[in-house]
C-alpha atoms as a PDB file:
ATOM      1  CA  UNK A   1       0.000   0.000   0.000  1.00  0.00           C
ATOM      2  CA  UNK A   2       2.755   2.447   0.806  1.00  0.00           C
ATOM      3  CA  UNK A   3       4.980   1.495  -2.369  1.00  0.00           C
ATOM      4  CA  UNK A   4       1.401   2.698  -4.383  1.00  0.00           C
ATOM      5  CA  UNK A   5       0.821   5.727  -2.057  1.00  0.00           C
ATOM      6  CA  UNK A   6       4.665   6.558  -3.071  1.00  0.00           C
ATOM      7  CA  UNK A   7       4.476   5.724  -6.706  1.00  0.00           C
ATOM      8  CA  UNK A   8       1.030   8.266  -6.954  1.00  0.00           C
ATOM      9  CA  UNK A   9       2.688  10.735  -5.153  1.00  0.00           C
ATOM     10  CA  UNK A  10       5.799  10.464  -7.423  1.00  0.00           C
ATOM     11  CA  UNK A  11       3.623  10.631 -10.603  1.00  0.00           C
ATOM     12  CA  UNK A  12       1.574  13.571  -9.040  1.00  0.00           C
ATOM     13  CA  UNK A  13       5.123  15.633  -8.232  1.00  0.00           C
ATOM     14  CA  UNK A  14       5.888  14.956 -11.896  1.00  0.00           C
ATOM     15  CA  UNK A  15       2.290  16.578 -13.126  1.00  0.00           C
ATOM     16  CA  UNK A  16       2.364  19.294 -11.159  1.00  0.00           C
ATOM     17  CA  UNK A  17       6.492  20.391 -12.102  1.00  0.00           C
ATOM     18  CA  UNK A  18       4.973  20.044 -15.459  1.00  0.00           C
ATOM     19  CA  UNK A  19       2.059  22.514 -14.964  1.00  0.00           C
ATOM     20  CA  UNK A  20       4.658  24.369 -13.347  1.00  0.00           C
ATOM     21  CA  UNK A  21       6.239  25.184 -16.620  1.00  0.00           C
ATOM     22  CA  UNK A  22       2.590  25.634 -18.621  1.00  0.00           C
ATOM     23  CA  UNK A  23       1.964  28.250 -16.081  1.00  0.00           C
ATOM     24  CA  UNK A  24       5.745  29.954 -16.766  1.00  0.00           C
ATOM     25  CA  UNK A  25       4.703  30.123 -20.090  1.00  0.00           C
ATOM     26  CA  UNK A  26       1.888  32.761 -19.365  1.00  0.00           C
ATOM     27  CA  UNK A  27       3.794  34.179 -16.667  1.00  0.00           C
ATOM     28  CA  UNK A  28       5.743  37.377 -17.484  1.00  0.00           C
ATOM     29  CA  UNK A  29       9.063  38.613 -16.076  1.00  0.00           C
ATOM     30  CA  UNK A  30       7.669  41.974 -14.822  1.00  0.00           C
ATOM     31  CA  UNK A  31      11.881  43.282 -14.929  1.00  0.00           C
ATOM     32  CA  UNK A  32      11.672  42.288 -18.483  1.00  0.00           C
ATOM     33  CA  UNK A  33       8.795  44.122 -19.348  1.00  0.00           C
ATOM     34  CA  UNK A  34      10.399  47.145 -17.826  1.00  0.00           C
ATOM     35  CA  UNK A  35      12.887  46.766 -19.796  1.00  0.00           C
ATOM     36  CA  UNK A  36      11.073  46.429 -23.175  1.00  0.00           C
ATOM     37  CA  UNK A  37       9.184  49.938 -22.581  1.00  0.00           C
ATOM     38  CA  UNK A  38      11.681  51.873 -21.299  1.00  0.00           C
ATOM     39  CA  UNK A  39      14.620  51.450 -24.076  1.00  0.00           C
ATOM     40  CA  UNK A  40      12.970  48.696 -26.595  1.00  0.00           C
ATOM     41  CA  UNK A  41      15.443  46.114 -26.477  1.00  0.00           C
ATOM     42  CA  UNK A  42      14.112  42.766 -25.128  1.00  0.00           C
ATOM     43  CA  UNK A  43      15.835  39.751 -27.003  1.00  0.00           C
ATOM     44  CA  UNK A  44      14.787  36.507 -25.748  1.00  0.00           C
ATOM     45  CA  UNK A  45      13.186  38.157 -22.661  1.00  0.00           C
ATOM     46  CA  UNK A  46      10.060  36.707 -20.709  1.00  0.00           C
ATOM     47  CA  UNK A  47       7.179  38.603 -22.023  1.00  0.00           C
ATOM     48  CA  UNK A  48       4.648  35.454 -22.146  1.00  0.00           C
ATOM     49  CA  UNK A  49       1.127  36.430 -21.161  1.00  0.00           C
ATOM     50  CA  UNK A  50       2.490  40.333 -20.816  1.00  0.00           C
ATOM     51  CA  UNK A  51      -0.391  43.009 -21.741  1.00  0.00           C
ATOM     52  CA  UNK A  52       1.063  44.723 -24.314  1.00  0.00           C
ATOM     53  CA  UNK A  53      -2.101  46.128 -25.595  1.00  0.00           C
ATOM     54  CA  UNK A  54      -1.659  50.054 -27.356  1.00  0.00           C
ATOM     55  CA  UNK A  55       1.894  49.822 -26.065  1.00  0.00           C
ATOM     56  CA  UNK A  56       4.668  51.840 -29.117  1.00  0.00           C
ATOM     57  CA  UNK A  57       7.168  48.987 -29.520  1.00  0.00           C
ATOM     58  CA  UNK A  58       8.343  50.202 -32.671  1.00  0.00           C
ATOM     59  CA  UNK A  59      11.824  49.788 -33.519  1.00  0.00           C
ATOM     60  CA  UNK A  60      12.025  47.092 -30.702  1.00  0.00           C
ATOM     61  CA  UNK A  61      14.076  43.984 -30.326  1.00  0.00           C
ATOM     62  CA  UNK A  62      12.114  40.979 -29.916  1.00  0.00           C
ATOM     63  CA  UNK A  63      13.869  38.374 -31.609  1.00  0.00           C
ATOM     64  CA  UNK A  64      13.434  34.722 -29.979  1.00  0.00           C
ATOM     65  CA  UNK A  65      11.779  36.365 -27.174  1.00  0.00           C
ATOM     66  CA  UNK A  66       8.665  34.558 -25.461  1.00  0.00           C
ATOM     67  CA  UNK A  67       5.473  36.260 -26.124  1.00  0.00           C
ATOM     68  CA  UNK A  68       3.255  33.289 -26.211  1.00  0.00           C
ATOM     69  CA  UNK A  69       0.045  34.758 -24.961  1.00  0.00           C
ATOM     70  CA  UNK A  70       0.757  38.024 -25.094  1.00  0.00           C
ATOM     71  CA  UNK A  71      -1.722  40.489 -25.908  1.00  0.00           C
ATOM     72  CA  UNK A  72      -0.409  42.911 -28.657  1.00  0.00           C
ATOM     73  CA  UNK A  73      -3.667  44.136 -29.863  1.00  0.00           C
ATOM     74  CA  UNK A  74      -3.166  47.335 -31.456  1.00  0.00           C
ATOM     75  CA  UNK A  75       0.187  47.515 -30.691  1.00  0.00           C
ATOM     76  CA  UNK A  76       2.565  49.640 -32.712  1.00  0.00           C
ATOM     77  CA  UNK A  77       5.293  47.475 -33.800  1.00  0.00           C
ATOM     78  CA  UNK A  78       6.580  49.017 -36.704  1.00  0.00           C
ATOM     79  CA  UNK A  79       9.903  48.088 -37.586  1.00  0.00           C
ATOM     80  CA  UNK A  80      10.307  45.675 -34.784  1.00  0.00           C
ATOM     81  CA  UNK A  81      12.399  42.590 -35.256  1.00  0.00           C
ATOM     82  CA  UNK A  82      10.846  39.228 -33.859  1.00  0.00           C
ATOM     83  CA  UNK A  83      12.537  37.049 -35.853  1.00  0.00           C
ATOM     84  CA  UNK A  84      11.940  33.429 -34.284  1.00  0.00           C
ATOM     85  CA  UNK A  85       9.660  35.045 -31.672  1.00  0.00           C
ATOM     86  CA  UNK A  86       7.914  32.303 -29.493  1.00  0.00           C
ATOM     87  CA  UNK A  87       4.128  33.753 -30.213  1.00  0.00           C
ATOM     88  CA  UNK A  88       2.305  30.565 -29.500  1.00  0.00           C
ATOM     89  CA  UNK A  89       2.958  27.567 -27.290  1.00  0.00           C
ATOM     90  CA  UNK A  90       0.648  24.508 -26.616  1.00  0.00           C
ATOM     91  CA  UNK A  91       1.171  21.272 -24.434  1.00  0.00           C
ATOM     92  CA  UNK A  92      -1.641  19.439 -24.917  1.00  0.00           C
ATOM     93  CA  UNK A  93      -0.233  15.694 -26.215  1.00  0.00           C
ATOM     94  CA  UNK A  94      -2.001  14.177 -22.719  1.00  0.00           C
ATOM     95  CA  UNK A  95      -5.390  13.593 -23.145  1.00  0.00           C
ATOM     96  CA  UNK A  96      -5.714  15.551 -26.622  1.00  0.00           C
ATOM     97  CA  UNK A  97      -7.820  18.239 -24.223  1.00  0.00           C
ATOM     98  CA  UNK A  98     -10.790  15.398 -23.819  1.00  0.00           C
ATOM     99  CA  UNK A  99     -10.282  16.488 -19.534  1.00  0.00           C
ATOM    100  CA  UNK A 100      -8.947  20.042 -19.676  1.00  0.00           C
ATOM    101  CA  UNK A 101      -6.110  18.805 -17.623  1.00  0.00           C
ATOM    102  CA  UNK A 102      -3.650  15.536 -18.029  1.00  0.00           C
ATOM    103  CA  UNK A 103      -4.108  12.152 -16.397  1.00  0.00           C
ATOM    104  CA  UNK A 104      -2.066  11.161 -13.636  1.00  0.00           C
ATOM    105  CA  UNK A 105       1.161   9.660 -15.210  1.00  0.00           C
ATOM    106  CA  UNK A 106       1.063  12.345 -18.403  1.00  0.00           C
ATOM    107  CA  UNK A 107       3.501  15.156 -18.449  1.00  0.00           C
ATOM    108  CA  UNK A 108       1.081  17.571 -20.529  1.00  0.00           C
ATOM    109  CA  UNK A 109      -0.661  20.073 -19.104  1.00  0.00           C
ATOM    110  CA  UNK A 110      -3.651  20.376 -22.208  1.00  0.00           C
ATOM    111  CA  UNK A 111      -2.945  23.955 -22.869  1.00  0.00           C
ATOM    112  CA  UNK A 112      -2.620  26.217 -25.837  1.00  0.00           C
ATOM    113  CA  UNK A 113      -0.930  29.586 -25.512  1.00  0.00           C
ATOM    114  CA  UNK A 114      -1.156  32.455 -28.346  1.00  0.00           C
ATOM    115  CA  UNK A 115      -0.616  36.345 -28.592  1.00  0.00           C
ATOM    116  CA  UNK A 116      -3.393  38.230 -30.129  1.00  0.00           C
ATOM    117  CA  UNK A 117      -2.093  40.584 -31.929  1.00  0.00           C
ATOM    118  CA  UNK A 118      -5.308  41.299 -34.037  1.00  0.00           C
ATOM    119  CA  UNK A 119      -5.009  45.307 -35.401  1.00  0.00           C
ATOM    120  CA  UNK A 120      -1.167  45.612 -34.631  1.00  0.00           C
ATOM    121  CA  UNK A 121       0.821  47.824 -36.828  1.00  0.00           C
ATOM    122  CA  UNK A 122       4.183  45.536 -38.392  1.00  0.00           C
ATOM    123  CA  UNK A 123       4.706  47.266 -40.961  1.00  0.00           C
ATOM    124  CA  UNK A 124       8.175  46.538 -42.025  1.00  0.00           C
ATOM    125  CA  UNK A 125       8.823  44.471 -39.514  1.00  0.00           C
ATOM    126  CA  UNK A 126      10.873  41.145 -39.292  1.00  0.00           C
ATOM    127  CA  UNK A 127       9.548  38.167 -38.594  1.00  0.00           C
ATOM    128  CA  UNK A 128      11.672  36.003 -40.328  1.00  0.00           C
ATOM    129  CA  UNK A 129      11.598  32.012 -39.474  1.00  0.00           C
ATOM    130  CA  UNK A 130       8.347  33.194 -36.977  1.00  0.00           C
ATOM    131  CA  UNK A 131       5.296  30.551 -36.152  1.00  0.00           C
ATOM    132  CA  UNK A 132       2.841  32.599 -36.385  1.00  0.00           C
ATOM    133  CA  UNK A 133       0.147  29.140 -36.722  1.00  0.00           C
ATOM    134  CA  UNK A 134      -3.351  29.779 -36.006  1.00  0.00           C
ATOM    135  CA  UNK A 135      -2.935  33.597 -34.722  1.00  0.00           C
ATOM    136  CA  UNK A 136      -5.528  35.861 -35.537  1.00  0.00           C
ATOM    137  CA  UNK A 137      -4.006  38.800 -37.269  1.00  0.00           C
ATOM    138  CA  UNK A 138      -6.983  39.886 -38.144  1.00  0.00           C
ATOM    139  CA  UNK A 139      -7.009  44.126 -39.903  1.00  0.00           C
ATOM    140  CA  UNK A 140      -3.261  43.840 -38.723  1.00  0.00           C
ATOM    141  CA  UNK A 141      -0.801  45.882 -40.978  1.00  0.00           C
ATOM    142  CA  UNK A 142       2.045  43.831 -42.499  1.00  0.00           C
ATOM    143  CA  UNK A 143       2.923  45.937 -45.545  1.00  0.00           C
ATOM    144  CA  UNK A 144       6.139  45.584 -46.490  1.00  0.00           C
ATOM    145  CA  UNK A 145       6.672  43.127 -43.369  1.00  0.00           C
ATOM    146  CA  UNK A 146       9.602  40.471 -44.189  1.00  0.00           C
ATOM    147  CA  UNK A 147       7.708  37.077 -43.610  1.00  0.00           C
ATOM    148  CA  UNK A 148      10.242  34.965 -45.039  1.00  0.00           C
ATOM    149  CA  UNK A 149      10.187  31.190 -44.672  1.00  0.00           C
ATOM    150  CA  UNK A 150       7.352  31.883 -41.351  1.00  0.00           C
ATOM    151  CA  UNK A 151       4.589  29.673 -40.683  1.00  0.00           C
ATOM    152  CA  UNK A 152       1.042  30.934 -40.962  1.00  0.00           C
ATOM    153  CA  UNK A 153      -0.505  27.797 -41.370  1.00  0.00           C
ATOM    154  CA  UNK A 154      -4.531  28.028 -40.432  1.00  0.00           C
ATOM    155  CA  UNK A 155      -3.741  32.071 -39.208  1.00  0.00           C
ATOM    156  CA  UNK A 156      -6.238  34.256 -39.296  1.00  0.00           C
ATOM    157  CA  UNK A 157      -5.160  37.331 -42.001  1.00  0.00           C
ATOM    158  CA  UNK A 158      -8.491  38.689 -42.720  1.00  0.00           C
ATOM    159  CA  UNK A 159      -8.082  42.485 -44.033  1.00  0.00           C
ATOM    160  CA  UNK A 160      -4.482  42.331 -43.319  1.00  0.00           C
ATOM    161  CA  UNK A 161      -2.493  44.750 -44.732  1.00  0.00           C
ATOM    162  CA  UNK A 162       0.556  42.145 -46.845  1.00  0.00           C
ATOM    163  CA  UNK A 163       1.436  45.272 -49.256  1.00  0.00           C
ATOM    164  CA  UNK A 164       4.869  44.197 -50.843  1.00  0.00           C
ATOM    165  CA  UNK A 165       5.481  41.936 -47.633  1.00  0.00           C
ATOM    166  CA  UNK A 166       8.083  39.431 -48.591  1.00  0.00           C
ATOM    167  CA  UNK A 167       6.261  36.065 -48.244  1.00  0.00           C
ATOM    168  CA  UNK A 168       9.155  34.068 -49.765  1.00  0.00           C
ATOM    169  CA  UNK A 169       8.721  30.325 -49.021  1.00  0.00           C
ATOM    170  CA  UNK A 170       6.604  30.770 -46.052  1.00  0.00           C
ATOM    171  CA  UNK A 171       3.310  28.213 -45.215  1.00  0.00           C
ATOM    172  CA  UNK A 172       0.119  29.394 -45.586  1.00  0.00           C
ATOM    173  CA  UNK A 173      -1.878  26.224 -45.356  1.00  0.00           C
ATOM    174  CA  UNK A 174      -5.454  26.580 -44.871  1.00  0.00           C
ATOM    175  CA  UNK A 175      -5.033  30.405 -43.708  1.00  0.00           C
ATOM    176  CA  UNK A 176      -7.834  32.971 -44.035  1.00  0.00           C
ATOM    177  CA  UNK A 177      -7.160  35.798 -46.675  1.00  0.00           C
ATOM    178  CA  UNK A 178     -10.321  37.122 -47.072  1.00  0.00           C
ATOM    179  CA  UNK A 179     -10.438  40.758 -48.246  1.00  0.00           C
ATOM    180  CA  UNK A 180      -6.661  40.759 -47.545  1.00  0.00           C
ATOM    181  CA  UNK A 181      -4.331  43.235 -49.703  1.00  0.00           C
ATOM    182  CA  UNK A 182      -1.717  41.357 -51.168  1.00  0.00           C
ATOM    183  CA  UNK A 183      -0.486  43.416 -53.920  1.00  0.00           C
ATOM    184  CA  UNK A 184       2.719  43.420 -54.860  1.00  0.00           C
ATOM    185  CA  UNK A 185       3.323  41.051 -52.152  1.00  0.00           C
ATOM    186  CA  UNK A 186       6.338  38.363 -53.042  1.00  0.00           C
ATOM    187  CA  UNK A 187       4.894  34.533 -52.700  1.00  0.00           C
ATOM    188  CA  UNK A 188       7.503  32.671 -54.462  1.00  0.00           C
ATOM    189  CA  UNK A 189       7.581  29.624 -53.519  1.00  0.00           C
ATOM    190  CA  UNK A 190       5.312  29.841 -50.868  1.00  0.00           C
ATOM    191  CA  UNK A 191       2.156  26.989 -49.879  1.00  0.00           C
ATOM    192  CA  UNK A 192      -0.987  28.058 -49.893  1.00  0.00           C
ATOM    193  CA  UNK A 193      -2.579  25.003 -50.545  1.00  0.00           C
ATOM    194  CA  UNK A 194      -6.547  25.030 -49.044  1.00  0.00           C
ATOM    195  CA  UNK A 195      -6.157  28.885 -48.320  1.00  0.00           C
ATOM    196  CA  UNK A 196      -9.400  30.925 -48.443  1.00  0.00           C
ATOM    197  CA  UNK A 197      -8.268  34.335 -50.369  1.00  0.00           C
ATOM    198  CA  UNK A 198     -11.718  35.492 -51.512  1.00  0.00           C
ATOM    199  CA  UNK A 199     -11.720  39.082 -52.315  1.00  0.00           C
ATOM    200  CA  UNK A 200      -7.926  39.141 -52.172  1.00  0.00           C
ATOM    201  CA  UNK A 201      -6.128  41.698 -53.890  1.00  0.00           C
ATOM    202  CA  UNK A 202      -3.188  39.878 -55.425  1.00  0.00           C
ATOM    203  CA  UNK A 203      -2.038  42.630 -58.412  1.00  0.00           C
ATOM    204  CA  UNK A 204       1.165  42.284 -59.221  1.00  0.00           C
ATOM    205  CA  UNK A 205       2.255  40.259 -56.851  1.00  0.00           C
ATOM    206  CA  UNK A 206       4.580  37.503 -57.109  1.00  0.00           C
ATOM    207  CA  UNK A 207       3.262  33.601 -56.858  1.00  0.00           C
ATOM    208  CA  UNK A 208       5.981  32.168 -59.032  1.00  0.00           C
ATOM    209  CA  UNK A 209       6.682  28.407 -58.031  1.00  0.00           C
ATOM    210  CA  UNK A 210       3.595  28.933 -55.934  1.00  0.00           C
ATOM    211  CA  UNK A 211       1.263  26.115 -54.421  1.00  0.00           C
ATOM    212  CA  UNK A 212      -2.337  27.039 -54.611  1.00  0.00           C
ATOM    213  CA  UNK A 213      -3.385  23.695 -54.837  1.00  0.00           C
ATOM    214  CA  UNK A 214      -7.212  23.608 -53.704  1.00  0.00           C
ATOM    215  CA  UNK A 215      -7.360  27.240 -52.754  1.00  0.00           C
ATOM    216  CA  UNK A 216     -10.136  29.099 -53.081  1.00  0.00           C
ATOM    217  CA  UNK A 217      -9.780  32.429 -55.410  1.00  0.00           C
ATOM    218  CA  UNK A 218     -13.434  33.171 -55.489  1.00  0.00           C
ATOM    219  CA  UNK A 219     -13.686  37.110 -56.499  1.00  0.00           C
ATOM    220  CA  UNK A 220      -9.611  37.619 -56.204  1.00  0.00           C
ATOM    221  CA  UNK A 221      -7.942  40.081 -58.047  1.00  0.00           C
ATOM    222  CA  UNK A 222      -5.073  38.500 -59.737  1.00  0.00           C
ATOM    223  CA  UNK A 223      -4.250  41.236 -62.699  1.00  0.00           C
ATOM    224  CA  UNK A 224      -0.815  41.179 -63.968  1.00  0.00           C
ATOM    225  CA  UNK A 225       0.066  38.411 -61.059  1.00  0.00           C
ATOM    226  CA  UNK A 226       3.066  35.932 -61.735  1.00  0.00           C
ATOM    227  CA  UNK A 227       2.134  32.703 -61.929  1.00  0.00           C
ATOM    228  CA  UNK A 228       4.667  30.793 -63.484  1.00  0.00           C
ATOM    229  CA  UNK A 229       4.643  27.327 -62.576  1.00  0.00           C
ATOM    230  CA  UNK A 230       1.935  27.734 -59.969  1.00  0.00           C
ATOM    231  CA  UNK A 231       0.132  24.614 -58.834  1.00  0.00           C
ATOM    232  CA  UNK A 232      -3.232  25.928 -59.265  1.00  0.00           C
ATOM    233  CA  UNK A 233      -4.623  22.747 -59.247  1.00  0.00           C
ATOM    234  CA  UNK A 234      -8.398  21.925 -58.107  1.00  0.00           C
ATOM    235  CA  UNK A 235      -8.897  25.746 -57.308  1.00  0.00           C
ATOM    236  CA  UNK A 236     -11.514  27.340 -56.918  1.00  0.00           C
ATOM    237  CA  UNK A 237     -11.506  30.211 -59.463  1.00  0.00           C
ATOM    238  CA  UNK A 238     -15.470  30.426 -60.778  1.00  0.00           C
ATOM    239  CA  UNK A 239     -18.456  31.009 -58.477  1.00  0.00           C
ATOM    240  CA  UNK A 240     -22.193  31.372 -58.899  1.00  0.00           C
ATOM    241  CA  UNK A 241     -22.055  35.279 -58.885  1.00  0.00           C
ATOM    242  CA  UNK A 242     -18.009  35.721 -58.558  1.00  0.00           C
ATOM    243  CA  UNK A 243     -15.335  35.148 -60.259  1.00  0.00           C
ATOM    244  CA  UNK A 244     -11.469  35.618 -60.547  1.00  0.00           C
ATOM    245  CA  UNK A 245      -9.981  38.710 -62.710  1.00  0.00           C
ATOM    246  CA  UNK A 246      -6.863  37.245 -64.478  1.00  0.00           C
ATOM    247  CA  UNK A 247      -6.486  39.946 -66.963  1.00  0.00           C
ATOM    248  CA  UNK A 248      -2.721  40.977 -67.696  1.00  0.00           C
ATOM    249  CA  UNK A 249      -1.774  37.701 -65.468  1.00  0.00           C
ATOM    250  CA  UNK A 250       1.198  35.614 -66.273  1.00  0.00           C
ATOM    251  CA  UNK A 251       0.177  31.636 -66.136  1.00  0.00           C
ATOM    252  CA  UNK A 252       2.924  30.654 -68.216  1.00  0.00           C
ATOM    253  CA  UNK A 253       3.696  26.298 -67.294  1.00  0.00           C
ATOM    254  CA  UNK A 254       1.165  26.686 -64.514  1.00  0.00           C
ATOM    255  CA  UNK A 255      -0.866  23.586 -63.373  1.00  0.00           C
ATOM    256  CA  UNK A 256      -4.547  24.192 -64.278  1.00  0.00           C
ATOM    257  CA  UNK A 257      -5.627  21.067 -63.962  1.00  0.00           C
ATOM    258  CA  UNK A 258      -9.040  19.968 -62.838  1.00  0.00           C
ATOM    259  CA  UNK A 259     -10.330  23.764 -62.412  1.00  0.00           C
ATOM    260  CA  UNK A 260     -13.413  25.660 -63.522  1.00  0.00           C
ATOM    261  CA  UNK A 261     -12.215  28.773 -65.370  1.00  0.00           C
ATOM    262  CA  UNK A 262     -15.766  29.334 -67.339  1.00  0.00           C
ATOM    263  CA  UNK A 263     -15.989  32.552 -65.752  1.00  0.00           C
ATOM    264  CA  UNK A 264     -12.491  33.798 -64.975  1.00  0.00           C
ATOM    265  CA  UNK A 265     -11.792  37.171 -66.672  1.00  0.00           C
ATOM    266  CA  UNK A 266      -9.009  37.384 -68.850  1.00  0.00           C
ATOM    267  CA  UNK A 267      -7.379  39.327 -71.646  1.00  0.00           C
ATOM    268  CA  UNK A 268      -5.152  39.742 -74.385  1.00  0.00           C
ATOM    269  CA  UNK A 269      -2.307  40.110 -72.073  1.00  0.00           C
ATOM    270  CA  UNK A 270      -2.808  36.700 -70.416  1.00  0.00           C
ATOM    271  CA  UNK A 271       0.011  34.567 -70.771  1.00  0.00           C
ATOM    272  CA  UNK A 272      -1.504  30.823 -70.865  1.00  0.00           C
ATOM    273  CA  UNK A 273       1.520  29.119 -73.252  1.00  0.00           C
ATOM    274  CA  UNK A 274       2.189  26.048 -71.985  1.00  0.00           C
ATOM    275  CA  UNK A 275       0.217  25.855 -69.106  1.00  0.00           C
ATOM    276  CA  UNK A 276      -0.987  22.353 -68.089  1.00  0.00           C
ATOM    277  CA  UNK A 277      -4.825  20.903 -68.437  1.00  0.00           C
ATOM    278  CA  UNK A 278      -6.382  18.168 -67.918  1.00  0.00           C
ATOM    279  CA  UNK A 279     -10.144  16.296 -69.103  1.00  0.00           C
ATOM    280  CA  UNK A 280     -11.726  17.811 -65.856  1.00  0.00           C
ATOM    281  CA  UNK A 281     -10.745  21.447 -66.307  1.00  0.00           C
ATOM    282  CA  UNK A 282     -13.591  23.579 -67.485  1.00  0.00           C
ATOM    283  CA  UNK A 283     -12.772  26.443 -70.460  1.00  0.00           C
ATOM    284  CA  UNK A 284     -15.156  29.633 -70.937  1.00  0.00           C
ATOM    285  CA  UNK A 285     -16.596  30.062 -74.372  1.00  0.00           C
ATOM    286  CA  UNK A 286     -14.518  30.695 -77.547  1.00  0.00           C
ATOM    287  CA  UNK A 287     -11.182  29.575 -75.641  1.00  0.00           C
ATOM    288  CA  UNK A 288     -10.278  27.000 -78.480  1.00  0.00           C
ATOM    289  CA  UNK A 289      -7.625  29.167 -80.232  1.00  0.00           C
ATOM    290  CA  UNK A 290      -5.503  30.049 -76.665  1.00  0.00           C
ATOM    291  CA  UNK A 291      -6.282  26.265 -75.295  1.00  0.00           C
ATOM    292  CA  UNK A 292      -3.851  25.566 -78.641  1.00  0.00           C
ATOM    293  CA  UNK A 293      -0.932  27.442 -76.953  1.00  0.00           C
ATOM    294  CA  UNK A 294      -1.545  25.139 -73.857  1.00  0.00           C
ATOM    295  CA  UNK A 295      -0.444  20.965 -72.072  1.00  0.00           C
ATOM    296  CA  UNK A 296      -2.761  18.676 -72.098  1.00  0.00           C
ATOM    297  CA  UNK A 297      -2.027  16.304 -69.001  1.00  0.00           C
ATOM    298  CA  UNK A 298      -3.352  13.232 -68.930  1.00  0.00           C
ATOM    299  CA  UNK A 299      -5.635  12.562 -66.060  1.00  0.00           C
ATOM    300  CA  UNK A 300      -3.836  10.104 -64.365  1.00  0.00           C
ATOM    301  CA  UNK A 301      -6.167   7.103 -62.455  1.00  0.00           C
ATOM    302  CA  UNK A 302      -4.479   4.889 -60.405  1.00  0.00           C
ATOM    303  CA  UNK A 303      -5.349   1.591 -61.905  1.00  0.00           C
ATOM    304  CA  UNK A 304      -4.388  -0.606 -58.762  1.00  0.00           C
ATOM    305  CA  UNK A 305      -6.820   1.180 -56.384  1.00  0.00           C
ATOM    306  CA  UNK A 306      -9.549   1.406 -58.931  1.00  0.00           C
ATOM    307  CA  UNK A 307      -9.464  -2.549 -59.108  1.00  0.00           C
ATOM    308  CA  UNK A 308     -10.115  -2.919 -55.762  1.00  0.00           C
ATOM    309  CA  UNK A 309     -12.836  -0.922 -55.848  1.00  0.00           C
ATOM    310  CA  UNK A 310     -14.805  -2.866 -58.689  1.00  0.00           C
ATOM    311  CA  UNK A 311     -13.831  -5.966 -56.603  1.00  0.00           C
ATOM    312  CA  UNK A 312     -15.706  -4.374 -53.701  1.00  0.00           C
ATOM    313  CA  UNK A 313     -19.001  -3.569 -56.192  1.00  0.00           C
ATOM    314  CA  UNK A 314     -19.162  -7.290 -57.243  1.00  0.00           C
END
């Protein structure tokens, strides 16, 4: 009995040093934050759960410091660096959050720390290398912010500001773009693969190399965009009532297959030559002469699986 009294009591110690760090997470260094508002220069300082709201930060140091929920609504960053800034945290591998808390025995506390930072001026700022994951930026300006190789996968960037923000390589899987101003903005390379950008403004911008595989583009304005070699398969590009303005835009060896473009608007200045097709992408009226300059891909059906499957029906 005492051996089993000892070994709960171990396991318990062991739970509770664990929570110990959640909580450190949220907990600020109040010398730290001192420090950040008087002269601006915090690197790697303990700013987690620190109310930052309104405060001017701009210019400041931030890089690798730990602002996991922080609340930087409205804040004026401008200029800041926070390259590989801790902005969200979570420890929740236990029980997958089913109890709130862990089991006995788990070292996970079930928690899941972010800044809000929805509103905050970055303009020009650096946040190079950043996980930014699941934050909700939302009206937040980022023009001419250097984003390069970050992770925004799932954020919320609703009527953000991106204005020639260097995107370069970064992951923007499944983020919200809706109404977000993205012109100019550089994407090479970057994922955006099941992003929501309806109503974007994407002129000029640059999605060279870009993956916009099942995106949806719904009412985006994509005039004189580079799209060279974009993946735009199985996007959404045609709606009921709105559609995607491609006029000027540059789809030169892009992947179009499987996608509706009935509806897309276009010009003379649209570059299609040797952009790639398949049987399931759908062409607006009178598109036979320009679907000439084009790569017909064969739809590709993997023969194995589809075997199986007629062994199934019978």
């Amino acid at each position: 009995m005492k051996i089993k009294i000892l070994i709960v009591s171990a396991l318990l110690l062991t739970f509770l040093s664990s929570c110990k760090d959640c909580q450190a997470k949220k907990t600020s260094n109040p010398a730290h934050v001192k420090q950040l508002l008087a002269i601006k220069k915090c690197p790697k300082c303990d700013l987690g759960g620190a109310d930052l709201t309104n405060a001017d930060l701009a210019g400041a140091d931030l890089r690798e410091a730990e602002l996991s929920n922080a609340k930087l609504d409205r804040a004026n960053l401008q200029g800041a660096d926070l390259t590989k800034a801790e902005l969200r945290w979570r420890d929740d591998v236990g029980d997958k959050g089913k109890m709130g808390i862990s089991e006995i025995g788990d070292d996970y506390c079930n928690v899941n720390y972010e800044a809000s930072l929805k509103r905050a001026n970055l303009k020009g700022a650096k946040l190079i290398q950043t996980d930014l994951s699941g934050l909700d930026l939302s009206e937040a300006n980022l023009s001419d912010a250097d984003l390069t190789n970050a992770k925004l996968n799932s954020a919320k960037l609703n009527k953000v500001n991106l204005e020639e923000a260097n995107l370069n390589s970064a992951s923007l899987e499944s983020a919200e773009l809706y109404d977000t101003n993205l012109k100019k903005a550089n994407l090479q390379g970057a994922n955006l693969s099941f992003s929501r950008l309806g109503d974007a403004n994407l002129k000029e911008a640059n999605l060279i190399n870009t993956n916009l595989d099942h995106s949806s583009l719904l009412g985006a304005n994509l005039q004189e965009t580079q799209l060279i070699n974009a993946n735009l398969q199985g996007a959404q590009l045609s709606g009921y009532l709105i559609d995607t303005n491609l006029s000027g835009a540059n789809l030169s060896s892009a992947s179009l297959t499987s996608l509706n473009l009935q509806k897309v608007i276009y010009d003379s200045h649209t570059n299609w030559r040797r952009a790639s097709y398949n049987e399931l992408t759908q062409f607006p009226n009178r598109f036979n002469s320009l679907k000439k300059q084009m790569e017909f891909e064969k739809l590709f059906i993997d023969k194995v699986n589809l075997k199986e499957k007629n062994q199934v029906k019978h």
